[in-house]
PDB file of N, CA and C in Angstrom:
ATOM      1  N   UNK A   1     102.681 128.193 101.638  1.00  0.00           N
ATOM      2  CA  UNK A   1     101.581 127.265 101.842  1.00  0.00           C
ATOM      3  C   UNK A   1     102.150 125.864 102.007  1.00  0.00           C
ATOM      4  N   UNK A   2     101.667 125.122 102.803  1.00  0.00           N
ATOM      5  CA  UNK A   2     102.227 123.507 103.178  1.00  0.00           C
ATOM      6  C   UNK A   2     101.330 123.241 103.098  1.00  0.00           C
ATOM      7  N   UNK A   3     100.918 121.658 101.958  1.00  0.00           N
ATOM      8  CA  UNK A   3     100.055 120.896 101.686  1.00  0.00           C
ATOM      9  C   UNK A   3     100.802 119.550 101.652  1.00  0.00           C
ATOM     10  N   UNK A   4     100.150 118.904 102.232  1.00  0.00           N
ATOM     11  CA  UNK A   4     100.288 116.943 102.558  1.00  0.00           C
ATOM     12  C   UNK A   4      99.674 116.499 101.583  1.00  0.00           C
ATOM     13  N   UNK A   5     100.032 115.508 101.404  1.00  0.00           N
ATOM     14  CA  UNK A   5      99.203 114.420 100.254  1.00  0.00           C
ATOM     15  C   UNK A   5      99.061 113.007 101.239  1.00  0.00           C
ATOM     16  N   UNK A   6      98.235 112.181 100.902  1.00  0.00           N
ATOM     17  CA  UNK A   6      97.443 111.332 101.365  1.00  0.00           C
ATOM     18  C   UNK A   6      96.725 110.481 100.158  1.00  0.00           C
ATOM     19  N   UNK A   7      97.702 109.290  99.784  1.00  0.00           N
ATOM     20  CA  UNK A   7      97.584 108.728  98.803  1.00  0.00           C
ATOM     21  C   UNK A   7      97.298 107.566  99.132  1.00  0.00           C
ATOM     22  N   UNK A   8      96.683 106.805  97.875  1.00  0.00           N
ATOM     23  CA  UNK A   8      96.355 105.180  97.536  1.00  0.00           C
ATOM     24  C   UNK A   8      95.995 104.612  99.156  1.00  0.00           C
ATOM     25  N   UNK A   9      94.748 105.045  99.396  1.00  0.00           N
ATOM     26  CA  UNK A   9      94.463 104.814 100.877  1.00  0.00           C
ATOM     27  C   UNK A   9      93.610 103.052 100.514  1.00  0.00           C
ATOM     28  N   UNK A  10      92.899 102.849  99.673  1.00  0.00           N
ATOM     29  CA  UNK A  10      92.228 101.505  99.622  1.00  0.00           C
ATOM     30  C   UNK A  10      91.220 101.428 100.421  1.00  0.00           C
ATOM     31  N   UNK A  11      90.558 102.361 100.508  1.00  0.00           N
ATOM     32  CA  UNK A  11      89.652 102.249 101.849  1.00  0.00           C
ATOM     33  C   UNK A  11      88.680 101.092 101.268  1.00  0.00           C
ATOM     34  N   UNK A  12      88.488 100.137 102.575  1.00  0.00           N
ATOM     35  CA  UNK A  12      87.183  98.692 102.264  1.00  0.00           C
ATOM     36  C   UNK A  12      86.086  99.292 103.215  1.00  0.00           C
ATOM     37  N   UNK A  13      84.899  98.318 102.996  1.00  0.00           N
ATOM     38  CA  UNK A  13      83.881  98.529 103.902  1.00  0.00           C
ATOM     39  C   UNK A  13      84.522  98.457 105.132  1.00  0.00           C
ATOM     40  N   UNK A  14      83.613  98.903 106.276  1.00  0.00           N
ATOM     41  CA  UNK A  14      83.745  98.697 107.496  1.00  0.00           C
ATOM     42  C   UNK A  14      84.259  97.472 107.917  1.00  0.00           C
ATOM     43  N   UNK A  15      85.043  97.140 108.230  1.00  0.00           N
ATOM     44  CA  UNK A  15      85.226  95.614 109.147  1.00  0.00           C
ATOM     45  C   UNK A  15      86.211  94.581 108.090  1.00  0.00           C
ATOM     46  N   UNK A  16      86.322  95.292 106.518  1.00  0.00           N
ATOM     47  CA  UNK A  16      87.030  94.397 106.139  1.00  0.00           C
ATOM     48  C   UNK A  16      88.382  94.940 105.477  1.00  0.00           C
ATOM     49  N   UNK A  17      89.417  94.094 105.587  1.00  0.00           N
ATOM     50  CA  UNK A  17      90.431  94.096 105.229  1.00  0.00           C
ATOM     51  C   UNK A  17      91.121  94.493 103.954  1.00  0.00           C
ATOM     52  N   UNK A  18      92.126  95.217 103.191  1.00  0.00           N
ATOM     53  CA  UNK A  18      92.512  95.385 102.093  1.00  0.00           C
ATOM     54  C   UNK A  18      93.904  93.920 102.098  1.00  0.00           C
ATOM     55  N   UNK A  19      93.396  93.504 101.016  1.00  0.00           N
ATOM     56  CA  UNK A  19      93.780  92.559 100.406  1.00  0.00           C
ATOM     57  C   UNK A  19      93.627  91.204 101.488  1.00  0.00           C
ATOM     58  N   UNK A  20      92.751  91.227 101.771  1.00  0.00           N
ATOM     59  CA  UNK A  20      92.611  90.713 103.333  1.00  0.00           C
ATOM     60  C   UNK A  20      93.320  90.487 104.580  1.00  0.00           C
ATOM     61  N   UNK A  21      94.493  91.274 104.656  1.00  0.00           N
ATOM     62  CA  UNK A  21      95.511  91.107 105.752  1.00  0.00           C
ATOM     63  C   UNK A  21      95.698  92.947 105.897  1.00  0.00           C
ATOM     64  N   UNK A  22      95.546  94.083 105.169  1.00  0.00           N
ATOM     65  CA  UNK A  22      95.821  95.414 105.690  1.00  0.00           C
ATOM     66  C   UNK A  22      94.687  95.991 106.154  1.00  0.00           C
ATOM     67  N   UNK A  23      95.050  96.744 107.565  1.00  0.00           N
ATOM     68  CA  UNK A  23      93.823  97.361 108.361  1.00  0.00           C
ATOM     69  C   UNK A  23      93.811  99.067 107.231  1.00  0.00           C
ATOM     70  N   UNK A  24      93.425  99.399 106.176  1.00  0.00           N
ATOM     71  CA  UNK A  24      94.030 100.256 105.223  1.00  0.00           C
ATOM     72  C   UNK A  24      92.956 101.532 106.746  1.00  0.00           C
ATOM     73  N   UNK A  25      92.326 101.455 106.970  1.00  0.00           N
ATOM     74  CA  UNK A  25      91.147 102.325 107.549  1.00  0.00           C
ATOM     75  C   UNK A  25      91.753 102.885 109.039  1.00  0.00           C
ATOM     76  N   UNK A  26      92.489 101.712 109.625  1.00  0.00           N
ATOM     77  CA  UNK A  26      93.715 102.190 110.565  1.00  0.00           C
ATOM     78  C   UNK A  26      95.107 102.587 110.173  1.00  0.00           C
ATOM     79  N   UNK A  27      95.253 102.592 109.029  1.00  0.00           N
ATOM     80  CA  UNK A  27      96.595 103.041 108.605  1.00  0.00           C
ATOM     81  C   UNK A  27      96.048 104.801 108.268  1.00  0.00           C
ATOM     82  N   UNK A  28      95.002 104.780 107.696  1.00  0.00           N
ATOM     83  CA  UNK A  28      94.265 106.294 107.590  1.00  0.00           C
ATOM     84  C   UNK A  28      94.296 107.106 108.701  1.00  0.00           C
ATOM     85  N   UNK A  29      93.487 107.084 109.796  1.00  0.00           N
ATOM     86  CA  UNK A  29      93.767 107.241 111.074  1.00  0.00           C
ATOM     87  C   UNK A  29      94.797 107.737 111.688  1.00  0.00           C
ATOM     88  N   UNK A  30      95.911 106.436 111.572  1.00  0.00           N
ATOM     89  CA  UNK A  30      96.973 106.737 112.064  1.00  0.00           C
ATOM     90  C   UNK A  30      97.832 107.945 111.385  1.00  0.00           C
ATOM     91  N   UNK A  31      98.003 107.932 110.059  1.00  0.00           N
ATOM     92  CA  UNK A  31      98.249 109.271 109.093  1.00  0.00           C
ATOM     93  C   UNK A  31      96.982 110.691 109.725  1.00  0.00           C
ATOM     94  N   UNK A  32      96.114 110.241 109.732  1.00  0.00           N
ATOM     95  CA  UNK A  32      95.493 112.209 109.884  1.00  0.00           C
ATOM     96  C   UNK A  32      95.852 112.169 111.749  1.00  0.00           C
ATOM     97  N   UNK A  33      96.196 111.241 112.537  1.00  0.00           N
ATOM     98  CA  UNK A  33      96.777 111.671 113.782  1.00  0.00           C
ATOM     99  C   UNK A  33      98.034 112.651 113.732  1.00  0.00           C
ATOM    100  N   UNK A  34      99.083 111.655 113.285  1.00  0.00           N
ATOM    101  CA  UNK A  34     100.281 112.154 112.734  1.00  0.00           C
ATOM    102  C   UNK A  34      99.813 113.868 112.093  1.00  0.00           C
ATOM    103  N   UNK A  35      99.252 114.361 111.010  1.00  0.00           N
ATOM    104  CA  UNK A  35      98.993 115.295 110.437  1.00  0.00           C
ATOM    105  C   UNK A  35      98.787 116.142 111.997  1.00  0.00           C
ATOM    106  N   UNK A  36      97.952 115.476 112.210  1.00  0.00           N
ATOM    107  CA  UNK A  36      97.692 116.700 113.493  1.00  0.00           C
ATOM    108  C   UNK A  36      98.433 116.845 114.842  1.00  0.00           C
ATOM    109  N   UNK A  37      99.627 116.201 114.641  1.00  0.00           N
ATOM    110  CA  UNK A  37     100.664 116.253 115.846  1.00  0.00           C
ATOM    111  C   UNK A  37     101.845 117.038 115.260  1.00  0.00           C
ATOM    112  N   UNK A  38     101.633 117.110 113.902  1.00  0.00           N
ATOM    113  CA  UNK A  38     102.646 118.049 113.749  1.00  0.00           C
ATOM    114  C   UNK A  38     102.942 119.506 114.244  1.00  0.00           C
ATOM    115  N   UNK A  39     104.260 120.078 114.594  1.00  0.00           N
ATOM    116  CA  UNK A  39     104.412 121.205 114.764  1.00  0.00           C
ATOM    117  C   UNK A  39     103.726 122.371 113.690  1.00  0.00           C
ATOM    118  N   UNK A  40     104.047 122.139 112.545  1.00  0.00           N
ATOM    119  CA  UNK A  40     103.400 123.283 111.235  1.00  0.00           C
ATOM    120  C   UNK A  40     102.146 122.504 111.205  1.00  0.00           C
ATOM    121  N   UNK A  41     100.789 122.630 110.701  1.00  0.00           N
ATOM    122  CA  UNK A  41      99.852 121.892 110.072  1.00  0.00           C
ATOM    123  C   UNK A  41      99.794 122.535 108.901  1.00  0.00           C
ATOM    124  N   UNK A  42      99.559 121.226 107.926  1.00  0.00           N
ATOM    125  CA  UNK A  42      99.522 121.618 106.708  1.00  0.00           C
ATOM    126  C   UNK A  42      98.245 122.919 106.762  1.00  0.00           C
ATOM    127  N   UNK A  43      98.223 123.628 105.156  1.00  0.00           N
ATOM    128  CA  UNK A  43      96.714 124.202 104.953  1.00  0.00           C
ATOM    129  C   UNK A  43      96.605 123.438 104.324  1.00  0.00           C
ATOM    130  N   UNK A  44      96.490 122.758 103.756  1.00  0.00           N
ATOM    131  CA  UNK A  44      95.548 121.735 102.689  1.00  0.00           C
ATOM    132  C   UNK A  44      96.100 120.563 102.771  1.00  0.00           C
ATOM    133  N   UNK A  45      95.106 119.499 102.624  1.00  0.00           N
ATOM    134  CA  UNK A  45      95.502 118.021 102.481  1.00  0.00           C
ATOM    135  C   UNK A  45      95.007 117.522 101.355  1.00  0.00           C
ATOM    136  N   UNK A  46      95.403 116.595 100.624  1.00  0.00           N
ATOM    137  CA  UNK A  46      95.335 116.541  98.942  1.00  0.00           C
ATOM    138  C   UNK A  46      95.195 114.992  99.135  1.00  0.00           C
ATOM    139  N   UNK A  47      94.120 114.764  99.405  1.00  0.00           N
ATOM    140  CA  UNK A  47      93.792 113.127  99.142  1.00  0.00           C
ATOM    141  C   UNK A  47      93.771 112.390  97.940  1.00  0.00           C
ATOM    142  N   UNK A  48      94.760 111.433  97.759  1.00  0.00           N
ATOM    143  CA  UNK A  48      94.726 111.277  96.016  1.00  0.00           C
ATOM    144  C   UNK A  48      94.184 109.879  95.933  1.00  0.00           C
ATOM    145  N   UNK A  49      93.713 109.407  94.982  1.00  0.00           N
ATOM    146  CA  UNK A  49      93.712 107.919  94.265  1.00  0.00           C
ATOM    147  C   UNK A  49      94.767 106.880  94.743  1.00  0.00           C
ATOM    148  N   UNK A  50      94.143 105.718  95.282  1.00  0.00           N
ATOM    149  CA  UNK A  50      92.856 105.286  94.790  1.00  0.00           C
ATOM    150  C   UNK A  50      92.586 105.397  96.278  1.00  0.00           C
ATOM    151  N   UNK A  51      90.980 106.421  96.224  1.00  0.00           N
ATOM    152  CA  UNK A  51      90.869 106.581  97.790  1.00  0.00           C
ATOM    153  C   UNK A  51      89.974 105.155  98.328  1.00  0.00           C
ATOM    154  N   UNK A  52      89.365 104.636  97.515  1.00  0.00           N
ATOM    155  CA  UNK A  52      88.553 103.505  97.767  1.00  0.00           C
ATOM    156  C   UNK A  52      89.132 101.888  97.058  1.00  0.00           C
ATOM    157  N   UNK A  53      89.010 100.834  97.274  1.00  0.00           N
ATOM    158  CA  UNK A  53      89.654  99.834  96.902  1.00  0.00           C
ATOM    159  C   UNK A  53      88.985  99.213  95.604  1.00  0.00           C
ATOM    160  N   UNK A  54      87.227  99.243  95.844  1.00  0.00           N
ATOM    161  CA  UNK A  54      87.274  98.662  94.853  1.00  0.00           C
ATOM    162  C   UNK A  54      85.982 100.019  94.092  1.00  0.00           C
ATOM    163  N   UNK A  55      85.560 101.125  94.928  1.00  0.00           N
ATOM    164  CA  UNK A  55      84.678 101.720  94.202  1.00  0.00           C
ATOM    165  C   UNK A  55      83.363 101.999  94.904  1.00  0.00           C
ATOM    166  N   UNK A  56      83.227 100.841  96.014  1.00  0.00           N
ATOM    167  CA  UNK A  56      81.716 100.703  96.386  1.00  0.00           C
ATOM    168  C   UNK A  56      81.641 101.986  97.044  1.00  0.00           C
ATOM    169  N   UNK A  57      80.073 102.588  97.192  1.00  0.00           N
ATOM    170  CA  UNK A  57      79.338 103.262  98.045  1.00  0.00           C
ATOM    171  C   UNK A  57      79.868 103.095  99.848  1.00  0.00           C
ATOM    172  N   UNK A  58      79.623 101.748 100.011  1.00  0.00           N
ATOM    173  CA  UNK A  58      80.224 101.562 101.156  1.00  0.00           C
ATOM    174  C   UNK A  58      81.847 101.548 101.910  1.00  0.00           C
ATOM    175  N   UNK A  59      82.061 101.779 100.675  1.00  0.00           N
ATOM    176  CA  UNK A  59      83.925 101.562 101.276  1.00  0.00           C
ATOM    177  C   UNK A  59      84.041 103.705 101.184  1.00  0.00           C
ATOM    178  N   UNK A  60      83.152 104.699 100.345  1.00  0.00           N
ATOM    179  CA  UNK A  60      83.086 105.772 100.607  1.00  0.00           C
ATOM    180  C   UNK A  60      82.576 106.074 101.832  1.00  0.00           C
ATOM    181  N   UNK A  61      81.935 105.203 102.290  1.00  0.00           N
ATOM    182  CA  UNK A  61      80.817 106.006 103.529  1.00  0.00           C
ATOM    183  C   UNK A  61      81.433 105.575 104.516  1.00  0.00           C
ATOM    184  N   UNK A  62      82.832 104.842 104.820  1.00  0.00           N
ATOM    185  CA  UNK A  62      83.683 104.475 105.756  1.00  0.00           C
ATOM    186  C   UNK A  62      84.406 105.212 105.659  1.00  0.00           C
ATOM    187  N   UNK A  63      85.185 106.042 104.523  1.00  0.00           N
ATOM    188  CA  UNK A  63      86.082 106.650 104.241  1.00  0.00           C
ATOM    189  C   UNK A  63      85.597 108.329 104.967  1.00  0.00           C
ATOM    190  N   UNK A  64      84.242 108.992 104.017  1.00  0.00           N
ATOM    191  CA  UNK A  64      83.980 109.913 105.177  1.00  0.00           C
ATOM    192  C   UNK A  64      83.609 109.806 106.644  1.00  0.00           C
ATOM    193  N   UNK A  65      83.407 108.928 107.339  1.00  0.00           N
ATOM    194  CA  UNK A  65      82.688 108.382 108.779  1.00  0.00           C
ATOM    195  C   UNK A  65      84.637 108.771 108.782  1.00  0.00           C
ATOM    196  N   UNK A  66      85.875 108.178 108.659  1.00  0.00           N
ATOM    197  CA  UNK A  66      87.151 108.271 109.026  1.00  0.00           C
ATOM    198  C   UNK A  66      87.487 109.814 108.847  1.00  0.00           C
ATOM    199  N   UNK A  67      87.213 110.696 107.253  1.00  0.00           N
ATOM    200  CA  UNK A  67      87.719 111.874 107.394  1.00  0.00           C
ATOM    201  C   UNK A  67      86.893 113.091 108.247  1.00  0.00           C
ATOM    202  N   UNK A  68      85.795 112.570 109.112  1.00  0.00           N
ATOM    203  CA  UNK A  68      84.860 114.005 109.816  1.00  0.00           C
ATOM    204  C   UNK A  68      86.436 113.856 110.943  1.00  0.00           C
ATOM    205  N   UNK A  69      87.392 112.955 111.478  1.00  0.00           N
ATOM    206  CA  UNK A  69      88.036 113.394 112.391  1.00  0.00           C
ATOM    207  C   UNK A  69      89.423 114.086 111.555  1.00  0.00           C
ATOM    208  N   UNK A  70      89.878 114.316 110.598  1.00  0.00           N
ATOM    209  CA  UNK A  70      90.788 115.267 109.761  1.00  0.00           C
ATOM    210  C   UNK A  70      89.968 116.651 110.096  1.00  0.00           C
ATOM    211  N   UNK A  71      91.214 117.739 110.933  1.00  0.00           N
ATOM    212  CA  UNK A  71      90.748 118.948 111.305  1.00  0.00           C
ATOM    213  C   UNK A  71      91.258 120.001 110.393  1.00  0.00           C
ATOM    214  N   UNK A  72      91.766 119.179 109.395  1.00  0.00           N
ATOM    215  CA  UNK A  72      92.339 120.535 108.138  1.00  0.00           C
ATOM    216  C   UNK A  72      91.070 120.103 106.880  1.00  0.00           C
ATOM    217  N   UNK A  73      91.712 121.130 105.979  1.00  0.00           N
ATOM    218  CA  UNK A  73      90.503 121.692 105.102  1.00  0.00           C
ATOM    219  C   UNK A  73      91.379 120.392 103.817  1.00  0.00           C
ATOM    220  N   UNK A  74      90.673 119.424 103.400  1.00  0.00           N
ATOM    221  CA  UNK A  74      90.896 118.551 102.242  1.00  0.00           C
ATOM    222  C   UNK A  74      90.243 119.007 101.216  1.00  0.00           C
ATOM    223  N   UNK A  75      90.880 118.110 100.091  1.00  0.00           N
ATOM    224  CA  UNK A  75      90.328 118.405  98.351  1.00  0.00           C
ATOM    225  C   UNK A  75      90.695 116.557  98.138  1.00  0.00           C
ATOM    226  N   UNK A  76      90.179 116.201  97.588  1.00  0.00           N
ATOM    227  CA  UNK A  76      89.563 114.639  96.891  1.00  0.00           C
ATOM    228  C   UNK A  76      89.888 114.507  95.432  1.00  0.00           C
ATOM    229  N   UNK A  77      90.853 113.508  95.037  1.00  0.00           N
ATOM    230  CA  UNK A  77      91.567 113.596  93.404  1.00  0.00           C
ATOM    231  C   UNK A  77      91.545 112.295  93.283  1.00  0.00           C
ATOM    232  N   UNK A  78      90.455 111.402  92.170  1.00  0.00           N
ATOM    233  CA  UNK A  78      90.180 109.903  92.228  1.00  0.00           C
ATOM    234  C   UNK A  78      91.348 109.234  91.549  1.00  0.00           C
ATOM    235  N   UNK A  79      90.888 107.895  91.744  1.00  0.00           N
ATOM    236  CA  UNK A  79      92.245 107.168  90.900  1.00  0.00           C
ATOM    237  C   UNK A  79      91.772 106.067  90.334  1.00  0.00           C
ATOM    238  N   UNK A  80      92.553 105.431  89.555  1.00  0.00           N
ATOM    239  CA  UNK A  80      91.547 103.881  88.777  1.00  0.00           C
ATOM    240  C   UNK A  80      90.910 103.111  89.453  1.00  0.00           C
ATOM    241  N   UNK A  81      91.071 103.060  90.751  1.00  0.00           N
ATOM    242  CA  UNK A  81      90.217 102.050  91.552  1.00  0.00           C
ATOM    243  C   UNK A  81      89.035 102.961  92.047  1.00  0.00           C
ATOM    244  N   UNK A  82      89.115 104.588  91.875  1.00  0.00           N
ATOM    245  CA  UNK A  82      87.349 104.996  92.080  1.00  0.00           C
ATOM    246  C   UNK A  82      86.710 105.214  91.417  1.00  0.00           C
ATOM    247  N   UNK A  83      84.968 104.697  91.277  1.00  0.00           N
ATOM    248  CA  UNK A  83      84.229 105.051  90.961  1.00  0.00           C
ATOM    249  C   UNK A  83      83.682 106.144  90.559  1.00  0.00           C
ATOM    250  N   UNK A  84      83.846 107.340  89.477  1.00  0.00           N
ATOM    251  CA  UNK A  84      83.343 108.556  89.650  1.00  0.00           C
ATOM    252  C   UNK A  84      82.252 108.732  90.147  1.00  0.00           C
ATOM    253  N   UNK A  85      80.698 108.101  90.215  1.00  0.00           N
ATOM    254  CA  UNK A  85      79.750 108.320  90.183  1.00  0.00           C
ATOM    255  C   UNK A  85      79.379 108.366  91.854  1.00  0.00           C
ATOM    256  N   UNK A  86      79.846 106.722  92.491  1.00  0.00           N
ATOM    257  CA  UNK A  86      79.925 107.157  93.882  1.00  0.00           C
ATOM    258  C   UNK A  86      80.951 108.168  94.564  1.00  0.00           C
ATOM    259  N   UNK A  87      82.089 108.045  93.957  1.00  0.00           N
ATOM    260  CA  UNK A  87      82.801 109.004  94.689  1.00  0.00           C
ATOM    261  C   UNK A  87      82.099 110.702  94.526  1.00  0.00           C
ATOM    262  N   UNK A  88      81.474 110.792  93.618  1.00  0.00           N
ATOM    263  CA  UNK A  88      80.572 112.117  93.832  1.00  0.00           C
ATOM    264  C   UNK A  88      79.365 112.025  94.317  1.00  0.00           C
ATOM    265  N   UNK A  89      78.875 111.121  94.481  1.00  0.00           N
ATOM    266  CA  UNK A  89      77.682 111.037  95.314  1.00  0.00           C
ATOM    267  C   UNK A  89      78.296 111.312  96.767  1.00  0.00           C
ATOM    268  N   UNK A  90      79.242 110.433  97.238  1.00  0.00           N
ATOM    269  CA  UNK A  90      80.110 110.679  98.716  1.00  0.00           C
ATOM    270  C   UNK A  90      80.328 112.086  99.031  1.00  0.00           C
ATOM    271  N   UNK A  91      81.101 112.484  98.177  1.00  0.00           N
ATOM    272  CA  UNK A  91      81.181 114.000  98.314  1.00  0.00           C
ATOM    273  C   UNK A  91      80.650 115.281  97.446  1.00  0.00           C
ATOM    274  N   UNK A  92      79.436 114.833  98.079  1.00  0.00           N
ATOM    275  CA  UNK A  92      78.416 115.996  96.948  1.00  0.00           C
ATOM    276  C   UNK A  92      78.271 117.217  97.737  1.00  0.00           C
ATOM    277  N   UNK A  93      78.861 117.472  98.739  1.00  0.00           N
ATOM    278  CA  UNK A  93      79.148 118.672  99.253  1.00  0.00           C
ATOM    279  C   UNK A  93      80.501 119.416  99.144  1.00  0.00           C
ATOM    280  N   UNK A  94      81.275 118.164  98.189  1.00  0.00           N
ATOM    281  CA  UNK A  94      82.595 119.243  97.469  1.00  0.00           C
ATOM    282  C   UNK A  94      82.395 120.062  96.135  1.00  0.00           C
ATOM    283  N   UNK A  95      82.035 121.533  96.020  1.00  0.00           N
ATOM    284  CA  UNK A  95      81.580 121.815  95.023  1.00  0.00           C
ATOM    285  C   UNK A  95      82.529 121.850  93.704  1.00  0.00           C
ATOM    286  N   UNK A  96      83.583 121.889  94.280  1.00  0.00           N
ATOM    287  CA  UNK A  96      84.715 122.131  93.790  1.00  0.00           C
ATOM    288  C   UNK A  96      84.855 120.558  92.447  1.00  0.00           C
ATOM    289  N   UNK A  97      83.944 119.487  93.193  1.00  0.00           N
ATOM    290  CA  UNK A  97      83.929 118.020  91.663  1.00  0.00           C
ATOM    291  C   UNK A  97      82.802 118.695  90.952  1.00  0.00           C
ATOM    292  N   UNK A  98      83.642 118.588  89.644  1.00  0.00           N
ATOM    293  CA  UNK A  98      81.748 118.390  88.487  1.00  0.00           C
ATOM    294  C   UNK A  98      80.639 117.614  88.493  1.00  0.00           C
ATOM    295  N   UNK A  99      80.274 117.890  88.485  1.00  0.00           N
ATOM    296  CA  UNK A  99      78.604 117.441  88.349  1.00  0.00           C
ATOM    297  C   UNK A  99      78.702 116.331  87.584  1.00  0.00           C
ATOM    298  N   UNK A 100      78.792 116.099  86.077  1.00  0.00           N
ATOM    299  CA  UNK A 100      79.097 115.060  85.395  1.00  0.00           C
ATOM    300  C   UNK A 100      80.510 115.110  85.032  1.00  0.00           C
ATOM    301  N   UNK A 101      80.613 113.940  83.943  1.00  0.00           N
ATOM    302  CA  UNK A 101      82.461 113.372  83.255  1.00  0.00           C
ATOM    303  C   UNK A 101      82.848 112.882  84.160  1.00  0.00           C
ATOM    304  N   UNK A 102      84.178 113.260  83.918  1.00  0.00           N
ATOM    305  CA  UNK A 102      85.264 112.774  84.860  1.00  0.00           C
ATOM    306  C   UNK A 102      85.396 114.306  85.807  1.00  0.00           C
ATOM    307  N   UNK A 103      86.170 113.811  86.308  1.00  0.00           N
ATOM    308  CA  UNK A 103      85.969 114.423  87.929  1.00  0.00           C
ATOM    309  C   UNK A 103      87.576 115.183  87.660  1.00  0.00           C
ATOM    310  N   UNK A 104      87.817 115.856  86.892  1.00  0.00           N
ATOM    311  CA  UNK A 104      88.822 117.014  87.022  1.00  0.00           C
ATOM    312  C   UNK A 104      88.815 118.612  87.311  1.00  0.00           C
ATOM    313  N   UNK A 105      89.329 118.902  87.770  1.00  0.00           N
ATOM    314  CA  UNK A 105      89.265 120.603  88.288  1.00  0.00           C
ATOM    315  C   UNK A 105      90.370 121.528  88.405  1.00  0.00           C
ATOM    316  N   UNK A 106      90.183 122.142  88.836  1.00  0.00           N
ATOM    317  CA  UNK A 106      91.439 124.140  89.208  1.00  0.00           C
ATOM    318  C   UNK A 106      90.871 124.538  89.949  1.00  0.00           C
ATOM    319  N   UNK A 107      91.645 125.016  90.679  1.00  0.00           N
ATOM    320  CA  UNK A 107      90.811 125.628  92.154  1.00  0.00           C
ATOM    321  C   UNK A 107      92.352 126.985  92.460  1.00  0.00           C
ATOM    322  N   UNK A 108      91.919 127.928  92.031  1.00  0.00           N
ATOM    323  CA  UNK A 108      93.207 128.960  92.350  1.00  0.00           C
ATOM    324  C   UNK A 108      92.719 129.506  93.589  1.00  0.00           C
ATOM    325  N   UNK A 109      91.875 129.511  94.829  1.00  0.00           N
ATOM    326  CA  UNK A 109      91.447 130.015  95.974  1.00  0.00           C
ATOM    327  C   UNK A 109      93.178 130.068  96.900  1.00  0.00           C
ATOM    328  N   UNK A 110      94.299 129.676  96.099  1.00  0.00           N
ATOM    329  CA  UNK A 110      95.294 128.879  97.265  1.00  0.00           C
ATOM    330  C   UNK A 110      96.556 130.163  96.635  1.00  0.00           C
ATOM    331  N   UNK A 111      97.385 130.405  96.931  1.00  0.00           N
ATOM    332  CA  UNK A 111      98.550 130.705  96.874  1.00  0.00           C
ATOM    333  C   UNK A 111      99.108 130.005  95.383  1.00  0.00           C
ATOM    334  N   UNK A 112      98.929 128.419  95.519  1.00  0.00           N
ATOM    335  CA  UNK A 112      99.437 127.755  94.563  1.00  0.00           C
ATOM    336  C   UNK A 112      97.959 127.244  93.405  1.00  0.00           C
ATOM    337  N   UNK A 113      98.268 127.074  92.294  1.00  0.00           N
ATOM    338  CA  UNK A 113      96.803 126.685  91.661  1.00  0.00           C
ATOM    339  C   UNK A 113      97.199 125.095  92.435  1.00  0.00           C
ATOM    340  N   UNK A 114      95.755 124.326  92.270  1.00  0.00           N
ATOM    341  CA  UNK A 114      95.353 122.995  92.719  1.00  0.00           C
ATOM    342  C   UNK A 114      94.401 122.344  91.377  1.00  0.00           C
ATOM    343  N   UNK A 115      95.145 121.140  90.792  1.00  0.00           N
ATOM    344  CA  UNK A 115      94.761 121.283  89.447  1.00  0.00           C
ATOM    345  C   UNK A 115      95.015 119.075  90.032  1.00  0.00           C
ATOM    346  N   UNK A 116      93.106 119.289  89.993  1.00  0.00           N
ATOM    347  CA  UNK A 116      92.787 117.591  90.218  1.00  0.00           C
ATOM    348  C   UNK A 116      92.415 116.546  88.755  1.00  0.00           C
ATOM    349  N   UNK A 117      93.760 116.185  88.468  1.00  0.00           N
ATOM    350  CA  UNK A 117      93.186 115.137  87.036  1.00  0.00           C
ATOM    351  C   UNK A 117      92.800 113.887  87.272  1.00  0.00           C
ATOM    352  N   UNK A 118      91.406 113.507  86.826  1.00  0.00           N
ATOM    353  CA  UNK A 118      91.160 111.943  86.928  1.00  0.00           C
ATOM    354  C   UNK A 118      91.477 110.885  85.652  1.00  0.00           C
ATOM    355  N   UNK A 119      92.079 110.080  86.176  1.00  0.00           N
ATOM    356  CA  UNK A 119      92.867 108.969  85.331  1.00  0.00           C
ATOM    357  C   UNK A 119      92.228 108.474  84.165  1.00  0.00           C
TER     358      UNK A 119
END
């Protein structure tokens, strides 16, 4: 099994900048291009913390509007800069996050277990 990781992305709202000088939303992009020009493609991509910069709703809803073009199958693992509450509202079609707490899981569906701890 080949799995990528895809870390400390910072995603901001639409239109604005991480730390006000990084395009973090074109650096994303440019990584799931790359992913998909590779000769092997991963099976899984392991998006880790901190996927959002500061937490907001809106810096998630840029972040999925960026991952509908990722053509492999992802899993979502938060980090101190996300929000649990929006980041599960964002992806409330991953069944695989809890419902409430913190947002940790196991997922043995894989060859390898996939074991997501939140910070």
């Amino acid at each position: 099994m080949l799995i990528a990781q895809l870390s400390d992305l910072h995603i901001r709202p639409e239109g604005v900048l991480y730390l006000g000088e990084i395009d973090s939303a074109q650096h994303l992009r440019e990584a799931i291009a790359q992913l998909h020009r590779l000769d092997r493609r991963p099976d899984l991509v392991l998006i880790t913390g901190d996927l959002s910069d500061e937490g907001h709703p809106d810096e998630y809803a840029a972040l999925r509007r960026i991952l509908t073009t990722l053509e492999l199958p992802f899993l979502v693992i938060p980090g101190n800069h996300d929000q649990r509450d929006n980041l599960r509202a964002a992806f409330a079609d991953h069944s695989y996050l809890p419902a409430t707490g913190p947002l940790h899981y196991c997922i043995d569906d894989h060859p390898v277990r996939i074991i997501g701890l939140d910070p």
